[in-house]
Protein backbone atom coordinates (compact mmCIF):
# COMPACT_ATOMS: atom_id res chain seq x y z
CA UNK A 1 25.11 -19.96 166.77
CA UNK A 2 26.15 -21.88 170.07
CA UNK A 3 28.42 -20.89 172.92
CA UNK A 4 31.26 -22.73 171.18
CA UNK A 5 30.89 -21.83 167.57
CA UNK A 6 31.02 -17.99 169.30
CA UNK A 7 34.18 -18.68 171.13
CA UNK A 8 35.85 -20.29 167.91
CA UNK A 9 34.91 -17.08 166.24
CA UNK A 10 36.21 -14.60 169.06
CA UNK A 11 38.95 -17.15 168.79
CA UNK A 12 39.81 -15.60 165.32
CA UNK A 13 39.41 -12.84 166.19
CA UNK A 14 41.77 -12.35 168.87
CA UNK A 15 44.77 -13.82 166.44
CA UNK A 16 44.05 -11.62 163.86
CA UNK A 17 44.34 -8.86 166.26
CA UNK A 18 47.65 -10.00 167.84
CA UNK A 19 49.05 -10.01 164.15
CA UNK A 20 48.28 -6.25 163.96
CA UNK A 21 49.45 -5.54 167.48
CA UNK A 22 52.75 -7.24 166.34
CA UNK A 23 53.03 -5.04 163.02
CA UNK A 24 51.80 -1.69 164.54
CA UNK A 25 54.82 -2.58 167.21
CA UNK A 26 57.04 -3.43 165.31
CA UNK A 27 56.69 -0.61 162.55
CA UNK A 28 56.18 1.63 165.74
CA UNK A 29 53.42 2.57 164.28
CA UNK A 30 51.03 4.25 166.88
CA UNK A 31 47.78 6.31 166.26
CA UNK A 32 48.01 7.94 169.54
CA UNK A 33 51.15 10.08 169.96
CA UNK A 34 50.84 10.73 173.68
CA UNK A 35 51.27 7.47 174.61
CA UNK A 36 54.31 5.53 172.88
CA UNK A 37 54.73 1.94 174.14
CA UNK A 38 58.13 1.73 173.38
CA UNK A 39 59.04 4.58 176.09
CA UNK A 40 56.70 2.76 178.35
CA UNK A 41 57.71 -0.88 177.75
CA UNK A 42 61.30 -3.00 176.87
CA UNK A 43 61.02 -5.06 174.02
CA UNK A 44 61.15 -8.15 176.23
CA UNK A 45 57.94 -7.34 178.01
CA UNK A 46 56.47 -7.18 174.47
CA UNK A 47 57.85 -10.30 173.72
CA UNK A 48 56.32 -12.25 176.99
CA UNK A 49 53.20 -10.47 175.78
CA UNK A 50 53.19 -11.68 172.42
CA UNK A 51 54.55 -15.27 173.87
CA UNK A 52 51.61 -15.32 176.50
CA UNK A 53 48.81 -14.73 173.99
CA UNK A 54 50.17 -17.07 171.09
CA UNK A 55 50.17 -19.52 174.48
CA UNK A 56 46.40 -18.65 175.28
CA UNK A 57 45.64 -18.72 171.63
CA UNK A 58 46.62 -22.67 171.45
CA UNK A 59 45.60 -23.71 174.32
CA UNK A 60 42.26 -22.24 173.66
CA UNK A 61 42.39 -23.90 170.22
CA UNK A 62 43.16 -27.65 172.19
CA UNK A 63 40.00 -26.83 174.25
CA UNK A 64 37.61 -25.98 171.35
CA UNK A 65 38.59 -29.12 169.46
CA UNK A 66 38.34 -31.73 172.03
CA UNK A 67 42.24 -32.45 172.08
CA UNK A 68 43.04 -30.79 175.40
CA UNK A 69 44.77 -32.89 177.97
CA UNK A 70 42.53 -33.63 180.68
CA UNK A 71 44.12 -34.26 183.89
CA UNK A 72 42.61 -36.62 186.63
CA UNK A 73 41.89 -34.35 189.72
């Protein structure tokens, strides 16, 4: 396995994990009862959140592929 095949697969990974983040927010359903993130957060910090990693996710997913712009420096 190569740098790039492991990134692709951490890649996965990490969108597979924001769909449960998503769910276990929106069903507030939390395993640890001490902490609640809805007391701690407003819904539109978890929406920048959520907005910010489905950003990362793509752009990460341009970069893997080959189709990210590349800008003259």
């Amino acid at each position: 396995m190569n740098s790039k095949d492991l990134a692709k697969e951490y890649l996965e990974r990490c969108k597979k994990r924001l769909k449960a983040l998503e769910l276990l927010y929106q069903e507030k359903s939390y395993a640890d009862i001490d902490f609640l993130p809805s007391e701690e957060y407003k819904e539109s910090d978890a929406k920048r959140a959520k907005e910010a990693a489905k950003f990362s996710i793509g752009l990460l997913e341009k970069i893997l592929s080959g189709k990210a712009e590349k800008k003259n420096e």
